[in-house]
Protein backbone atom coordinates (compact mmCIF):
# COMPACT_ATOMS: atom_id res chain seq x y z
CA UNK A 1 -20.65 33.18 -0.16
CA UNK A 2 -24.08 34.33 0.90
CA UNK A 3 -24.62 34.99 4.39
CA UNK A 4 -27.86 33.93 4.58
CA UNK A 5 -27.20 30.66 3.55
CA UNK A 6 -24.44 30.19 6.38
CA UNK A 7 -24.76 27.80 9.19
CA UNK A 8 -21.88 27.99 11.16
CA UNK A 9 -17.76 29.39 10.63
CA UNK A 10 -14.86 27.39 12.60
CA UNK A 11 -11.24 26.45 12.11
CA UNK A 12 -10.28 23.49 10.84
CA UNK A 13 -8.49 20.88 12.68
CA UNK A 14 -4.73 20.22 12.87
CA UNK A 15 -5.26 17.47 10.09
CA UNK A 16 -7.60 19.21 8.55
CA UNK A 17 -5.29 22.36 7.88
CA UNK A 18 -2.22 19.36 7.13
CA UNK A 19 -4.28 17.85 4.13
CA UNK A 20 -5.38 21.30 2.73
CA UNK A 21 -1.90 22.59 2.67
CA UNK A 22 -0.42 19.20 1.06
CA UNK A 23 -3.21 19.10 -1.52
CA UNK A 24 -3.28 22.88 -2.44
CA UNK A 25 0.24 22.65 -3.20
CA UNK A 26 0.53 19.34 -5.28
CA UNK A 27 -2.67 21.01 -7.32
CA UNK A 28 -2.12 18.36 -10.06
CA UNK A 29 -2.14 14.93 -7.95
CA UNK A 30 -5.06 13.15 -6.43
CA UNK A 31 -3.35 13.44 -3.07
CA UNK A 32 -5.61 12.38 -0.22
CA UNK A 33 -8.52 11.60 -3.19
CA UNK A 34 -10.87 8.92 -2.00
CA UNK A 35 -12.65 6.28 -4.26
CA UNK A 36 -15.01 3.45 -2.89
CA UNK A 37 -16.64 1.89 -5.55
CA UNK A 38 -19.77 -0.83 -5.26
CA UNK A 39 -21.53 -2.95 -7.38
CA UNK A 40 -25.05 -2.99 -6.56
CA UNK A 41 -27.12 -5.94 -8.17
CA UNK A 42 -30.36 -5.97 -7.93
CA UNK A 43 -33.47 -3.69 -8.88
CA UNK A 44 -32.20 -0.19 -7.55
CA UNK A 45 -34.51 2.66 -6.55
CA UNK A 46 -32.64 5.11 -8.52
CA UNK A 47 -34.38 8.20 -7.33
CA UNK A 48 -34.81 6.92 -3.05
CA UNK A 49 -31.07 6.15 -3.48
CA UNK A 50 -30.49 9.71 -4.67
CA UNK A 51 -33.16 11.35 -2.35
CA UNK A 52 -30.95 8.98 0.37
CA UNK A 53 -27.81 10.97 -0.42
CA UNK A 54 -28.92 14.31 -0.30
CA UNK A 55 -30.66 13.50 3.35
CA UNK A 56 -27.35 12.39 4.74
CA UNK A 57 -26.01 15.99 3.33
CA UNK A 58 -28.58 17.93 5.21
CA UNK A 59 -27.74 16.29 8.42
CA UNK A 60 -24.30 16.17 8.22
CA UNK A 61 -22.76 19.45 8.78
CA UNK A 62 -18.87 18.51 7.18
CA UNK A 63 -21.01 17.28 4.17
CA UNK A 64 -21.74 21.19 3.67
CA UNK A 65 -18.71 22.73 3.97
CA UNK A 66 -16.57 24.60 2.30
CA UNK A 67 -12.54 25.60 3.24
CA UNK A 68 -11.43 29.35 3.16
CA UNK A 69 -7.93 30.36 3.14
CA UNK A 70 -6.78 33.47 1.03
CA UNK A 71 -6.17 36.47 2.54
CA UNK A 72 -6.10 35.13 5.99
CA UNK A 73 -4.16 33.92 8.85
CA UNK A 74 -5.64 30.80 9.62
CA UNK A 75 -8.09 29.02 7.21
CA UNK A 76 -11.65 28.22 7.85
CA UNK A 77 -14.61 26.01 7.25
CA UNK A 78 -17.81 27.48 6.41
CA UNK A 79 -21.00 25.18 7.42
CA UNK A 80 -23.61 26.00 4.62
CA UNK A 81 -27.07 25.67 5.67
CA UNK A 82 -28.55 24.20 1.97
CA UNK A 83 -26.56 21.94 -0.28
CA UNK A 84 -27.66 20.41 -3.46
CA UNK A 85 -25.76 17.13 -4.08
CA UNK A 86 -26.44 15.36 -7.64
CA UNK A 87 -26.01 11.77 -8.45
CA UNK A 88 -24.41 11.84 -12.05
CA UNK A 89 -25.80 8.98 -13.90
CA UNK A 90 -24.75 7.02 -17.43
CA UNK A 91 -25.95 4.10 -19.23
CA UNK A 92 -23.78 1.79 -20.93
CA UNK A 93 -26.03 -1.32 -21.18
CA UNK A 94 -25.68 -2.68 -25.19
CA UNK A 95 -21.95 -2.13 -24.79
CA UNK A 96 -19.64 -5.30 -24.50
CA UNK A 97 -18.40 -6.18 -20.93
CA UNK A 98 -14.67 -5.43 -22.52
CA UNK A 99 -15.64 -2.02 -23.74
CA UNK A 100 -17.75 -1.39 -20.44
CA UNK A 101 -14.59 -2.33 -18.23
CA UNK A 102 -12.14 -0.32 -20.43
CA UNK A 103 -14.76 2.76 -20.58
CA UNK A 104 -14.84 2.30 -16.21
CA UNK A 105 -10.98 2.20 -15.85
CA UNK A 106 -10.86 5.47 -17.86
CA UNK A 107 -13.90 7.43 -15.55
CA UNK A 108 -11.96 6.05 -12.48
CA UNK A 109 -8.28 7.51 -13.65
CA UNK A 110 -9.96 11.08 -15.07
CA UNK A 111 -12.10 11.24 -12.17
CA UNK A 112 -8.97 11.17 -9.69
CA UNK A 113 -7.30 14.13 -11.78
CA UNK A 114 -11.02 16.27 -11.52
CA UNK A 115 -9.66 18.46 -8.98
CA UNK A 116 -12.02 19.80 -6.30
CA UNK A 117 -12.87 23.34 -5.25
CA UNK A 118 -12.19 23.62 -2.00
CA UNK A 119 -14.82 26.52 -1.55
CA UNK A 120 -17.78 24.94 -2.49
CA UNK A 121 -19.19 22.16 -0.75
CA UNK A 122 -19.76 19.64 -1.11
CA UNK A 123 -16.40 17.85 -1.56
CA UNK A 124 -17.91 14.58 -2.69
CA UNK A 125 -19.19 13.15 -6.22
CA UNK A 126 -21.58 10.26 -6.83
CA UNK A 127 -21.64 8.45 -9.80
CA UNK A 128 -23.86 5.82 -11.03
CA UNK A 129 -23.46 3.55 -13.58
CA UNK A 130 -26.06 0.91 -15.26
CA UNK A 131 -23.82 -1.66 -17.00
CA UNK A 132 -26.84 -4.12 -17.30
CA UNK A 133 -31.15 -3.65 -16.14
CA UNK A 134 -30.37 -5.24 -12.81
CA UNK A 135 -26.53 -4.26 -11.84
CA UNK A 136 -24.89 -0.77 -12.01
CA UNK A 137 -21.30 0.42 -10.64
CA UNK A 138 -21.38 3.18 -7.94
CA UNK A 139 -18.05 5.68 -7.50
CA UNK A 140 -18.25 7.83 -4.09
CA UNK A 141 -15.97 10.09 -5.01
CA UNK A 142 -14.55 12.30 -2.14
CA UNK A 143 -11.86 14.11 -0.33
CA UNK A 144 -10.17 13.18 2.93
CA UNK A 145 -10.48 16.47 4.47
CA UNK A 146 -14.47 15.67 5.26
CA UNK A 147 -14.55 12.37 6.43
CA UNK A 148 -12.58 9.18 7.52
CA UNK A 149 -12.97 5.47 7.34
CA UNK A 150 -14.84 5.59 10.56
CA UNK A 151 -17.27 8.43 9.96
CA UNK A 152 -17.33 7.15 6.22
CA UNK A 153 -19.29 3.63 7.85
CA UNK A 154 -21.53 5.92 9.66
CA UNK A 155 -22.70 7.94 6.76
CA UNK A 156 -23.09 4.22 5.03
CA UNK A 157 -25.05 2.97 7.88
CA UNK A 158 -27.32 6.03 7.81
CA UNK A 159 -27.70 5.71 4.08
CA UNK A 160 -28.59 2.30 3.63
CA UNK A 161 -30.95 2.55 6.39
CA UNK A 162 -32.60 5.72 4.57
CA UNK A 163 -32.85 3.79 1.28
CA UNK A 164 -34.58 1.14 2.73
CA UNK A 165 -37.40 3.04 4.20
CA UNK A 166 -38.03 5.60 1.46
CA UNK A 167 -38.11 2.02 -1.12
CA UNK A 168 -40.81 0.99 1.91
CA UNK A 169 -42.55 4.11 1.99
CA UNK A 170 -41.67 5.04 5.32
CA UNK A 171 -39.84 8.42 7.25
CA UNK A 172 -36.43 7.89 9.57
CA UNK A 173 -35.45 9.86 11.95
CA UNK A 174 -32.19 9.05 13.71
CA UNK A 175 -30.80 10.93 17.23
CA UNK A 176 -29.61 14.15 16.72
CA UNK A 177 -25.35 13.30 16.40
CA UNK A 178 -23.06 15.36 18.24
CA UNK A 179 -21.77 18.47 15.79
CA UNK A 180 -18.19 18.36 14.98
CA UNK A 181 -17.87 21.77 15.76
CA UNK A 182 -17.45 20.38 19.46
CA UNK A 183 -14.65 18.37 18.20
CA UNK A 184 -13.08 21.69 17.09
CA UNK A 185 -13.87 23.37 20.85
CA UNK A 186 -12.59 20.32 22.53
CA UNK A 187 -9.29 20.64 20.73
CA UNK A 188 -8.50 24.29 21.36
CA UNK A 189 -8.80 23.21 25.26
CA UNK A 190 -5.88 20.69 25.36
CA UNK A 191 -2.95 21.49 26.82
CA UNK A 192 -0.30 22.33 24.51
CA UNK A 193 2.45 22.48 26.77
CA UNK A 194 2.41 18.90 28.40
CA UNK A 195 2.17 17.70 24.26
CA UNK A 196 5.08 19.41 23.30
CA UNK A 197 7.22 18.07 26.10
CA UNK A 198 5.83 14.49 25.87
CA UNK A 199 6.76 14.88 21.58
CA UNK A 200 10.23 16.25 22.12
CA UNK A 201 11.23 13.36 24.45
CA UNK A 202 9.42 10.56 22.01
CA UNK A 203 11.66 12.07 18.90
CA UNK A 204 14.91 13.07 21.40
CA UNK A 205 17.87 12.50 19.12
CA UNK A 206 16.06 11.52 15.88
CA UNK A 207 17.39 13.57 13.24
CA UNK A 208 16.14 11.92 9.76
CA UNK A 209 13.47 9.67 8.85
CA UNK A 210 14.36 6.15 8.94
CA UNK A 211 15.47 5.45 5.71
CA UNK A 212 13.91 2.83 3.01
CA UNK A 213 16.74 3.55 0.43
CA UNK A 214 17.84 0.03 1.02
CA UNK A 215 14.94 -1.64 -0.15
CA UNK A 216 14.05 0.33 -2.89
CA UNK A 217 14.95 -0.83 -6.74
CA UNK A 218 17.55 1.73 -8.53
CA UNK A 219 16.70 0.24 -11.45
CA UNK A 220 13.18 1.89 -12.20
CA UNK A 221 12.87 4.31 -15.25
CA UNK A 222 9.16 5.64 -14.19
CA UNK A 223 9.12 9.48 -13.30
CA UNK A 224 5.26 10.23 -13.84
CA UNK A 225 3.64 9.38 -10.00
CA UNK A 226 1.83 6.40 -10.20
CA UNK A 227 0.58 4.65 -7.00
CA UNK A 228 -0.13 0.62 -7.08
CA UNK A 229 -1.57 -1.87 -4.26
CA UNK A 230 -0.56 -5.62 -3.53
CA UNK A 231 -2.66 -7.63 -1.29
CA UNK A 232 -3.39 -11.06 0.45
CA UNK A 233 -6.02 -12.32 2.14
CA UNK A 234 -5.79 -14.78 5.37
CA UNK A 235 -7.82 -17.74 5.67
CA UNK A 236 -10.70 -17.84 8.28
CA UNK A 237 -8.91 -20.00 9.93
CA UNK A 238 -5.81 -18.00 10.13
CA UNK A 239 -7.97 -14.98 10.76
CA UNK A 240 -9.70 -16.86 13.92
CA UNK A 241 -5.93 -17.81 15.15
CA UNK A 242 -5.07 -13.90 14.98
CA UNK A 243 -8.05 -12.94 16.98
CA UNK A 244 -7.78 -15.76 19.38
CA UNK A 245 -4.53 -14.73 20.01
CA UNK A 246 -4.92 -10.89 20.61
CA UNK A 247 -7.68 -11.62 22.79
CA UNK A 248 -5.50 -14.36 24.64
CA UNK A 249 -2.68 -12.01 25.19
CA UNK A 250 -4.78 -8.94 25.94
CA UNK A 251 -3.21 -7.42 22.89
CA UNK A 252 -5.03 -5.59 19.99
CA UNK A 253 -4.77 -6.06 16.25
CA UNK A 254 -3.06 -2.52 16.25
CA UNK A 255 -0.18 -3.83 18.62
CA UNK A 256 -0.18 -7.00 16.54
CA UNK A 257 0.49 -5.25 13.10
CA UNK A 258 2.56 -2.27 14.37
CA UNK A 259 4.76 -5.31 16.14
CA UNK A 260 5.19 -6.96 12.79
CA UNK A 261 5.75 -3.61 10.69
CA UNK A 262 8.34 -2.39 13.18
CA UNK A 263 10.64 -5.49 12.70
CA UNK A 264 10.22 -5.62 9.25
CA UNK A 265 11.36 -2.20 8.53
CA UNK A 266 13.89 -2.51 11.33
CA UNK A 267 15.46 -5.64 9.76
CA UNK A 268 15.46 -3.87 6.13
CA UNK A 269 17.16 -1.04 6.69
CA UNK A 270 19.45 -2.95 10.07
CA UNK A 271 18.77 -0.16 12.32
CA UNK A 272 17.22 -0.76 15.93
CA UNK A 273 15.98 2.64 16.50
CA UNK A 274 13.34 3.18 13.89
CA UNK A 275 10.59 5.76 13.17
CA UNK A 276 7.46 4.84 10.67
CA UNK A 277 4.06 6.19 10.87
CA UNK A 278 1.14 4.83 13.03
CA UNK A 279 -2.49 5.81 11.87
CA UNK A 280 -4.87 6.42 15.30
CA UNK A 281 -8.47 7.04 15.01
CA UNK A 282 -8.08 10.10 16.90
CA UNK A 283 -11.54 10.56 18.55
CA UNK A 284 -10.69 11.19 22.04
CA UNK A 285 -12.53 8.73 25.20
CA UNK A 286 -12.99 12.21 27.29
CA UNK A 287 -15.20 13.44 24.43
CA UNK A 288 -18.56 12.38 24.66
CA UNK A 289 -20.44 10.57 22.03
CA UNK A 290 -17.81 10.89 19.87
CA UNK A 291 -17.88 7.53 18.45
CA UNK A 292 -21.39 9.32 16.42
CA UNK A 293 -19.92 11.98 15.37
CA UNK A 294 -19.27 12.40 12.05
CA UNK A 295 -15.82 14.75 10.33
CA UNK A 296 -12.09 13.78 10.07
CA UNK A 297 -10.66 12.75 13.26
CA UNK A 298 -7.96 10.69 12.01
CA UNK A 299 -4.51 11.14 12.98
CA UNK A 300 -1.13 9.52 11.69
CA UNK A 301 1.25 9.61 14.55
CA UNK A 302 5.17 8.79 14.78
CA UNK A 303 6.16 5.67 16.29
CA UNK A 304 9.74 5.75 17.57
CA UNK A 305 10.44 2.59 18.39
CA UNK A 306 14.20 0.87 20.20
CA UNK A 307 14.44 -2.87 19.07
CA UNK A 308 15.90 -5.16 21.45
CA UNK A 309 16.57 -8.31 19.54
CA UNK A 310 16.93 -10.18 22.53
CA UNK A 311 13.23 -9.58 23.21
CA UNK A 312 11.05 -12.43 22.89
CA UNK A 313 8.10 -11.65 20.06
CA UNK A 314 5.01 -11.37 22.93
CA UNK A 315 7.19 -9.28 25.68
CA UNK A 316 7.35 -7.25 22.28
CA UNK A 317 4.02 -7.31 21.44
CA UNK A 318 2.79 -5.96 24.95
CA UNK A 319 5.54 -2.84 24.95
CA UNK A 320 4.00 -1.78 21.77
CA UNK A 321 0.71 -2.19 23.19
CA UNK A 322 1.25 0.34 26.12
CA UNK A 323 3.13 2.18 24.13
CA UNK A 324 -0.05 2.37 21.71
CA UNK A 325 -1.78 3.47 25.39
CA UNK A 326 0.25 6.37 26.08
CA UNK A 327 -0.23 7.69 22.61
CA UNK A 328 -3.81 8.25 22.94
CA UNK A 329 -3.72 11.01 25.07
CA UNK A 330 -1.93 12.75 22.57
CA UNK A 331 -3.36 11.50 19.64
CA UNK A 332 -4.88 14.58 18.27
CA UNK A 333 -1.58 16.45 17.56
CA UNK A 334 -0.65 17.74 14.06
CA UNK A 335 2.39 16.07 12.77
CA UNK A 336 3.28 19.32 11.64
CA UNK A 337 3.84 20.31 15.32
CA UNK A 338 5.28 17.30 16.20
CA UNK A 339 8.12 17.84 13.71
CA UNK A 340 8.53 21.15 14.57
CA UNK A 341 9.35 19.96 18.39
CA UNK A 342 11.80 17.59 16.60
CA UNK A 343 15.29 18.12 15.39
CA UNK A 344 14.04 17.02 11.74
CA UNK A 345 14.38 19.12 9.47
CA UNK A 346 11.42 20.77 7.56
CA UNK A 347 12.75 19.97 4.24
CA UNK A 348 12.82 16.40 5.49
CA UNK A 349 9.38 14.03 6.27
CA UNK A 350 9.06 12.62 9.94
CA UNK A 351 8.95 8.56 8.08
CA UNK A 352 8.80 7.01 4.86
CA UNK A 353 6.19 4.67 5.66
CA UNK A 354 3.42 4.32 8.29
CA UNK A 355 0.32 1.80 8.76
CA UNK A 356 -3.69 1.58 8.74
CA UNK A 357 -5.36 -0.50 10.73
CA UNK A 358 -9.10 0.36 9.67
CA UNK A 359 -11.26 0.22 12.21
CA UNK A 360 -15.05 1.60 11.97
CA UNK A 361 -18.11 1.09 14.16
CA UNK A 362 -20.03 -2.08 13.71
CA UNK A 363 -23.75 -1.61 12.36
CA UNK A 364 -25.74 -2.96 9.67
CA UNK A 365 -23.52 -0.86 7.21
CA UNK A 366 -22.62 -2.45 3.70
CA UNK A 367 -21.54 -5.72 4.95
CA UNK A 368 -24.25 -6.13 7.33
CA UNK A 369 -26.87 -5.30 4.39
CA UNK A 370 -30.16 -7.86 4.27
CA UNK A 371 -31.81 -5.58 1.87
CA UNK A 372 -32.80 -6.61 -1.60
CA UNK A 373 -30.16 -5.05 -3.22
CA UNK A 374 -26.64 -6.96 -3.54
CA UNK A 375 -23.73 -4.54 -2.33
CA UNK A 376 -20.31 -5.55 -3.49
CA UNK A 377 -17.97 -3.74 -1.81
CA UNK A 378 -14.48 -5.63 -2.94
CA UNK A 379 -13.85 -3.37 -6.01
CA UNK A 380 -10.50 -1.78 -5.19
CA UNK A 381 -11.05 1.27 -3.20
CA UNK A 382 -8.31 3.77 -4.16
CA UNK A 383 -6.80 6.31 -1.81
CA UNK A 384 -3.18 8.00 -1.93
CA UNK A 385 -0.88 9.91 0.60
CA UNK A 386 2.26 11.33 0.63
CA UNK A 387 4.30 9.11 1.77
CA UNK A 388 6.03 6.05 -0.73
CA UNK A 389 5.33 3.17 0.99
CA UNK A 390 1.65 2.24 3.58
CA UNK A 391 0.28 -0.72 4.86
CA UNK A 392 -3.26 -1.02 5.23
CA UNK A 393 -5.44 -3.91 7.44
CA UNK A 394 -9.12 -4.61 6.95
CA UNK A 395 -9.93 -6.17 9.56
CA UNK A 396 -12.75 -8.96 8.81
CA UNK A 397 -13.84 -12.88 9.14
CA UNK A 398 -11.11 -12.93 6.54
CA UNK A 399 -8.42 -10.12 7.56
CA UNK A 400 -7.04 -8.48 4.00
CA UNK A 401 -3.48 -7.05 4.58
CA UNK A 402 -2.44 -4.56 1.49
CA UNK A 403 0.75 -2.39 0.50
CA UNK A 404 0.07 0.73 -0.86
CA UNK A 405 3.23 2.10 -2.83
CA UNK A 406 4.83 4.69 -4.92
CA UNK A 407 5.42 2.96 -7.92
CA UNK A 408 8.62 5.45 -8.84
CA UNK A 409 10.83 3.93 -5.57
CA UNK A 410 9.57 0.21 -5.04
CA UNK A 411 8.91 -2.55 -7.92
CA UNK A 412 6.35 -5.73 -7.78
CA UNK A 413 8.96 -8.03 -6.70
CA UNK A 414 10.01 -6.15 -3.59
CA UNK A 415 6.57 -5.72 -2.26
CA UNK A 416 5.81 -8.89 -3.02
CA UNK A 417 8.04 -10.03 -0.97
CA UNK A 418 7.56 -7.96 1.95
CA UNK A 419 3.98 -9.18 1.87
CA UNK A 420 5.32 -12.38 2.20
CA UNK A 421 7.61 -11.46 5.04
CA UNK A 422 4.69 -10.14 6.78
CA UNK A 423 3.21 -13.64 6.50
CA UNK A 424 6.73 -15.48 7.92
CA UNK A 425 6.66 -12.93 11.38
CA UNK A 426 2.81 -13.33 11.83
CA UNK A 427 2.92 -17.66 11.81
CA UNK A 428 5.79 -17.15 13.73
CA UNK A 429 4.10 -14.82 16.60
CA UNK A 430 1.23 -17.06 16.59
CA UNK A 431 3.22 -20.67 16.78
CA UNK A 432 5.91 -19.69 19.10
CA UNK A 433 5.34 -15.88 20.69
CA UNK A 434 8.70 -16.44 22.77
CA UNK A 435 11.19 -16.39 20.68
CA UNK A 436 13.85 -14.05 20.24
CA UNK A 437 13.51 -11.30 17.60
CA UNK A 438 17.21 -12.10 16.72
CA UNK A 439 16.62 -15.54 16.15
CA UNK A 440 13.46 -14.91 13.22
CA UNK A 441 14.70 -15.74 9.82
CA UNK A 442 12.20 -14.67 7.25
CA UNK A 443 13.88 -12.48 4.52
CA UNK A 444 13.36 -13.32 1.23
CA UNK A 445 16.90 -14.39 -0.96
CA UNK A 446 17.02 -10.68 -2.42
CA UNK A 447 16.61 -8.70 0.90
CA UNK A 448 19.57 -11.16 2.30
CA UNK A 449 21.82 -10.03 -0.01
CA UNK A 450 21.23 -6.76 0.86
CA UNK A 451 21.27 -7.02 4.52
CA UNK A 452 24.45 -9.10 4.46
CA UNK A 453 26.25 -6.13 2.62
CA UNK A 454 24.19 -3.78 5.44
CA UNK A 455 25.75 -5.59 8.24
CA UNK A 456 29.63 -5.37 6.90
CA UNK A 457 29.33 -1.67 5.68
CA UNK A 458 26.84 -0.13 8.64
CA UNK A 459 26.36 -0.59 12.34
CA UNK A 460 23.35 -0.95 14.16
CA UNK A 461 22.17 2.70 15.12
């Protein structure tokens, strides 16, 4: 570390320190690793897409720095003032599409085990592919601790919008962003006090995570970790319905999915009081210009939710929704201190599962992108957690719901079918939003079975 060459020195966030502990001690996983990769077709300015990259490092402080910890009470970041980013490059044109698809299967699973150094920024890695003279395969490669999905569309938005001129010939300059360092400041000035007490009477009287035991498949041999994804896609039209509805009800997609998720997992498991995990974007309304800024703000929150089957589905709906409300001024806490003002044990996790709802700031971004150059962005970005079981919404003109899962405790079958209960509860919120929670019937013929044996052997908690 060479002083001269240091910007700035701060703590990290509550997150921040959360995902630095988790993935210093599980050394050997690719725990909160990132891939996004693209196709890009076209005729690509190798070098201004490079020279692109390495200007949204210089004006991006998180994208040049590095995290301290040994030796001292609490860790730091340390803003470096240069950082040299490289765009590794290979060419595999000549080889046979089979060979080509095996050979990028292989970079993507070694690539997730190349562990990053912590200290020394930049904690990112671009790679570029050619797999033919007028289409390559791009792999940004980078760790959760620097960026989230909505900072991630800024940098893409500022990136694009760089390439474009420097193809043209001409300089950008974009507005000075608002330094996450004052993210940092405006943290250490919330009230602690009035968080812990509003935390300790969300989680009174929980005392384990909600358990997914019941769903899970005994059966399975696997003990190497090995994460999988299952998705569907709605129709437009479905999509339009969703929206319409939301916007009808004064409801938004967050309340919508956390609604669905809640009496899923309630009705696997038969339990009415249930705790799962509720992803928030975390950048606080009090905060100005934070919607520009650019860092990790991301937060995943428990939801403790009572289900009164005699509820109708929208009355549901909207007590989720102000629920959702309430949460924000909170949102910012470490779940770390949330479970220690809980009567959870350490040893044990707050929930087992917990949801995504993406949502990132509209610009011209990748799928706004009237450049020359085709971007295809639906490649199968890969990301993993610690917990066994996530559901993740991309919200577009076609809304794709996925299941993230932890191959080891749930098989194809069961999330499978979950997917298509998820389906079942959404046609039924949108066709008839007053009826009674009791009176939905949507589990598949396995997860019957098992809640018919639930329901002689275990009351309703």
């Amino acid at each position: 570390m060479k002083a001269e060459n240091i910007e700035d020195i701060y703590e990290l966030t509550p997150v921040q320190k959360g995902m630095l502990f988790h993935s210093l001690y599980e050394r050997e996983s690719s725990l909160y690793f990132f891939h996004v990769p693209m196709g890009l077709h076209g005729n690509l300015n190798v070098k201004a897409f490079e020279e692109a990259w390495q200007r949204i490092v210089d004006r991006h402080a998180i994208w040049r720095t590095g995290f301290y910890w040994e030796d001292i009470d609490n860790p730091l970041q340390v803003v470096y003032k240069n950082v040299k980013i490289s765009l590794k490059q290979y060419d595999w044109r000549g080889i046979e599409q089979a060979e080509q698809e095996e050979r990028l299967q292989s970079f993507m699973e070694s690539d997730r085990k190349f562990y990053f150094d912590f200290s020394q920024p930049c904690l990112a890695r671009l790679t570029l592919i050619r797999l033919a003279d007028d289409y390559y395969e791009f792999i940004w490669s980078f760790h959760h601790i620097i960026t989230d999905g909505w900072s991630s569309a800024i940098i893409l938005d500022e990136l694009l919008q760089t390439y474009e001129a420097l193809c043209e010939g001409k300089e950008i300059r974009f507005s000075p962003n608002r330094p996450f360092r004052d993210y940092i400041d405006w943290l250490q000035e919330q009230d602690i006090e009035k968080t812990e007490i509003f935390w300790r009477e969300q989680l009174a009287g929980i005392k384990a995570p909600t358990p997914l035991i019941h769903i899970e498949n005994k059966q399975l041999t696997l003990t190497e970790e090995r994460y999988d994804q299952e998705k569907f896609k709605l129709s437009k039209e479905r999509t339009k319905a969703l929206l319409s509805f939301i916007a009808k009800n004064r409801l938004t997609l967050a309340a919508l999915i956390n609604g669905i998720w809640s009496i899923l997992i309630s009705r696997y498991t038969c339990r009415s009081n249930i705790v799962y995990g509720c992803t928030v974007t975390g950048r606080p309304v009090d905060l100005a210009e934070v919607e520009s800024m650019v860092g990790v703000f991301i937060n995943t929150l428990p939801m403790n939710l009572k289900i009164n089957t005699e509820q109708d589905l929208l009355s549901w709906l909207q007590a989720i929704q102000s629920k959702l409300v309430e949460l924000r001024h909170h949102e910012y806490t470490s779940l770390t201190q949330i479970q220690g003002w809980s009567e959870v044990p350490r040893n044990l996790p707050l929930f087992e599962s917990f949801i995504v709802v993406e949502n990132v700031p509209t610009g011209k971004s990748v799928l706004g992108w009237e450049g020359n150059l085709e971007i295809i962005t639906d490649k199968g970005e890969y990301f993993r957690t610690n917990y066994p079981l996530n559901l993740v919404i991309y919200p577009s003109s076609e809304m794709i719901v996925a299941i993230s899962y932890d191959c080891r405790r749930f098989d194809l079958a069961t999330i499978s079918g979950i997917l298509v209960d998820f389906q079942i509860v959404l046609e039924c919120i949108l066709s008839n939003p007053f009826v009674k929670i009791k009176d939905l019937s949507f589990l598949t013929a396995r997860q019957q079975e098992i809640s018919k044996y639930l329901e002689k052997e275990v009351a309703l908690i």
